[in-house]
Protein backbone atom coordinates (compact mmCIF):
# COMPACT_ATOMS: atom_id res chain seq x y z
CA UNK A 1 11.60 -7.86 -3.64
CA UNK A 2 12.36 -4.66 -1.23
CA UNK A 3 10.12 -2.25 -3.90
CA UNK A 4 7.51 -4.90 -4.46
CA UNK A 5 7.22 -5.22 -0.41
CA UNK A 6 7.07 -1.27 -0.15
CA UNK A 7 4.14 -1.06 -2.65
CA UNK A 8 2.62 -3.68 -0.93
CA UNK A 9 2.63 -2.42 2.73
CA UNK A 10 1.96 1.14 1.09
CA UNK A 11 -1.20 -0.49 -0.02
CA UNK A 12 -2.39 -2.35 2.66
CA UNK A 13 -2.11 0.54 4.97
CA UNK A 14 -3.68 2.64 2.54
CA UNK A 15 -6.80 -0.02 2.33
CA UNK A 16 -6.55 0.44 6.26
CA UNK A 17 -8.63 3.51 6.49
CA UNK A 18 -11.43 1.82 4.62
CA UNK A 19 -12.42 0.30 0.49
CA UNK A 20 -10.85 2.89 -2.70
CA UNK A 21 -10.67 2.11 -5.88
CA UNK A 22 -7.18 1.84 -7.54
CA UNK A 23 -7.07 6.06 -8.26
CA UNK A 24 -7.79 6.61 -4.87
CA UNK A 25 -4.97 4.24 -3.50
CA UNK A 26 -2.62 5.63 -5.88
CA UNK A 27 -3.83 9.59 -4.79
CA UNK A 28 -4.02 8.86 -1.14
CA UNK A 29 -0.53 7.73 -1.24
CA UNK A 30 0.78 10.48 -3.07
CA UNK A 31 -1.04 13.06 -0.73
CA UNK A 32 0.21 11.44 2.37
CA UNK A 33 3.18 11.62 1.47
CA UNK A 34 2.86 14.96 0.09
CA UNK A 35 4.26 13.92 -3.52
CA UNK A 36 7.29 12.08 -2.60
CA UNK A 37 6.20 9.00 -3.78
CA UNK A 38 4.09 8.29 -6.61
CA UNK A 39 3.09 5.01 -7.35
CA UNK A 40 2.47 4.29 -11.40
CA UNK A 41 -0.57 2.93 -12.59
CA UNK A 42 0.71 -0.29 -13.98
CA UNK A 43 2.52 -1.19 -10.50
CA UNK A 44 -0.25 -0.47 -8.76
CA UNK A 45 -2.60 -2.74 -10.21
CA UNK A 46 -0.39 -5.66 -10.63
CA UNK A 47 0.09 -5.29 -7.13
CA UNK A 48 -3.60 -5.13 -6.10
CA UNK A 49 -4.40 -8.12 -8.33
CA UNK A 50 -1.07 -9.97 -6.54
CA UNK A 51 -2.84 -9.51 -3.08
CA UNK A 52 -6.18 -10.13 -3.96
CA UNK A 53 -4.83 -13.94 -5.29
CA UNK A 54 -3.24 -13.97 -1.84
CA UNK A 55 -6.32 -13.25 0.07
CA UNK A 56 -5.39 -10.07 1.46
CA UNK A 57 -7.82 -8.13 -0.31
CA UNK A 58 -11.06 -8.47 -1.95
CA UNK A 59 -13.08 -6.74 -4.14
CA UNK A 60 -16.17 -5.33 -5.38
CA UNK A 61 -17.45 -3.05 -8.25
CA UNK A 62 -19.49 0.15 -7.47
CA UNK A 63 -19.64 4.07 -8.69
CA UNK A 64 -16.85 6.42 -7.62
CA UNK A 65 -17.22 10.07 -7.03
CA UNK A 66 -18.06 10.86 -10.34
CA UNK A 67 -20.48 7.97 -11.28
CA UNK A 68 -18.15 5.69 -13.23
CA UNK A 69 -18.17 2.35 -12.59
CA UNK A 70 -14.46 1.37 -10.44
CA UNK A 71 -13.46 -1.60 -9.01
CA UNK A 72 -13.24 -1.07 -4.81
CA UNK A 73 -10.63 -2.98 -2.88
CA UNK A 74 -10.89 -3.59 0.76
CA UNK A 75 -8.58 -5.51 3.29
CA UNK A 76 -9.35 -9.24 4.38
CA UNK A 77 -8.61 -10.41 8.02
CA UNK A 78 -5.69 -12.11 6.24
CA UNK A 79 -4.88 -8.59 4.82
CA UNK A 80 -5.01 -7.06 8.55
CA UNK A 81 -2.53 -9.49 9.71
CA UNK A 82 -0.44 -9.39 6.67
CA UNK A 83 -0.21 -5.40 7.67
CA UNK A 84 0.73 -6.18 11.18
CA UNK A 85 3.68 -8.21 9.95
CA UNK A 86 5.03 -5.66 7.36
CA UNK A 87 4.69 -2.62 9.51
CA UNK A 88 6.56 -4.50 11.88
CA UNK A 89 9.35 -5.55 9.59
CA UNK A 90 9.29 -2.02 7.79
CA UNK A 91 9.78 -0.26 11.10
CA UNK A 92 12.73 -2.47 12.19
CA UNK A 93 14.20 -2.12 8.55
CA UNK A 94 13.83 1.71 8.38
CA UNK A 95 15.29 1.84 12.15
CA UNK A 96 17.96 0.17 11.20
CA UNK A 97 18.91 2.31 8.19
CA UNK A 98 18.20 5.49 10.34
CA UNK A 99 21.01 4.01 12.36
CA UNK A 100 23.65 3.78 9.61
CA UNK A 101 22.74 7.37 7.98
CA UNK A 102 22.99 8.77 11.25
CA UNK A 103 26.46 7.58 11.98
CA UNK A 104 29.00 10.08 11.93
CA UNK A 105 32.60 9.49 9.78
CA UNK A 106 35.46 9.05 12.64
C-alpha cells in the first residue's frame, strides 16, 4: 500500500505540469529526481490504468516527439484533488520520519 501510494502521488504530480505519455512520466520522474528513483514500466502502467478507473486521469491518443502514436494522460479535477490529499499526507508522513532519523542515540 505505502509503494503503490508513492507511485501514485509520483504520478499525479508528474501529470501536474501538463498531459505525457507513459515514457515521459516514467523519464520526468527519473530526471527530477536525478536517477534516484526509477519507476519500471510494468508498475507504471498498471498504475496509470488504476487511476484512470478511478477518475483521476483521463486519456487520449496522439503522436509523441517522434511521430509514434502514444497514449497521453492528463489529470481530472478529481485527479487535482486526489493530489492535494496525498501531498498533504506524504508531507506529514515524510516529516514525521525526518523526525525519527534525526534523533540522536542518548
Amino acid at each position: 500500500d505505502l509503494l503503490q501510494g508513492t507511485l501514485d502521488v509520483l504520478v499525479l504530480k508528474t501529470l501536474s505540469w501538463g498531459p505525457r505519455h507513459g515514457y515521459a512520466v516514467a523519464a520526468w520522474i527519473r530526471d527530477t529526481t536525478d536517477d534516484d528513483l526509477q519507476v519500471e514500466e510494468g508498475a507504471l502502467y498498471t498504475a496509470l490504468h488504476r487511476m484512470e478507473k478511478r477518475g483521476w486521469i483521463e486519456s487520449e491518443w496522439g503522436l509523441s516527439e517522434n511521430n509514434r502514436k502514444a497514449k497521453y494522460y492528463q489529470l481530472t479535477s478529481a485527479g487535482r484533488q486526489q493530489l492535494r490529499a496525498q501531498t498533504s499526507r506524504w508531507t506529514r508522513y515524510a516529516q514525521a520520519v525526518f523526525k525519527v532519523l534525526q534523533t540522536q542515540a542518548a
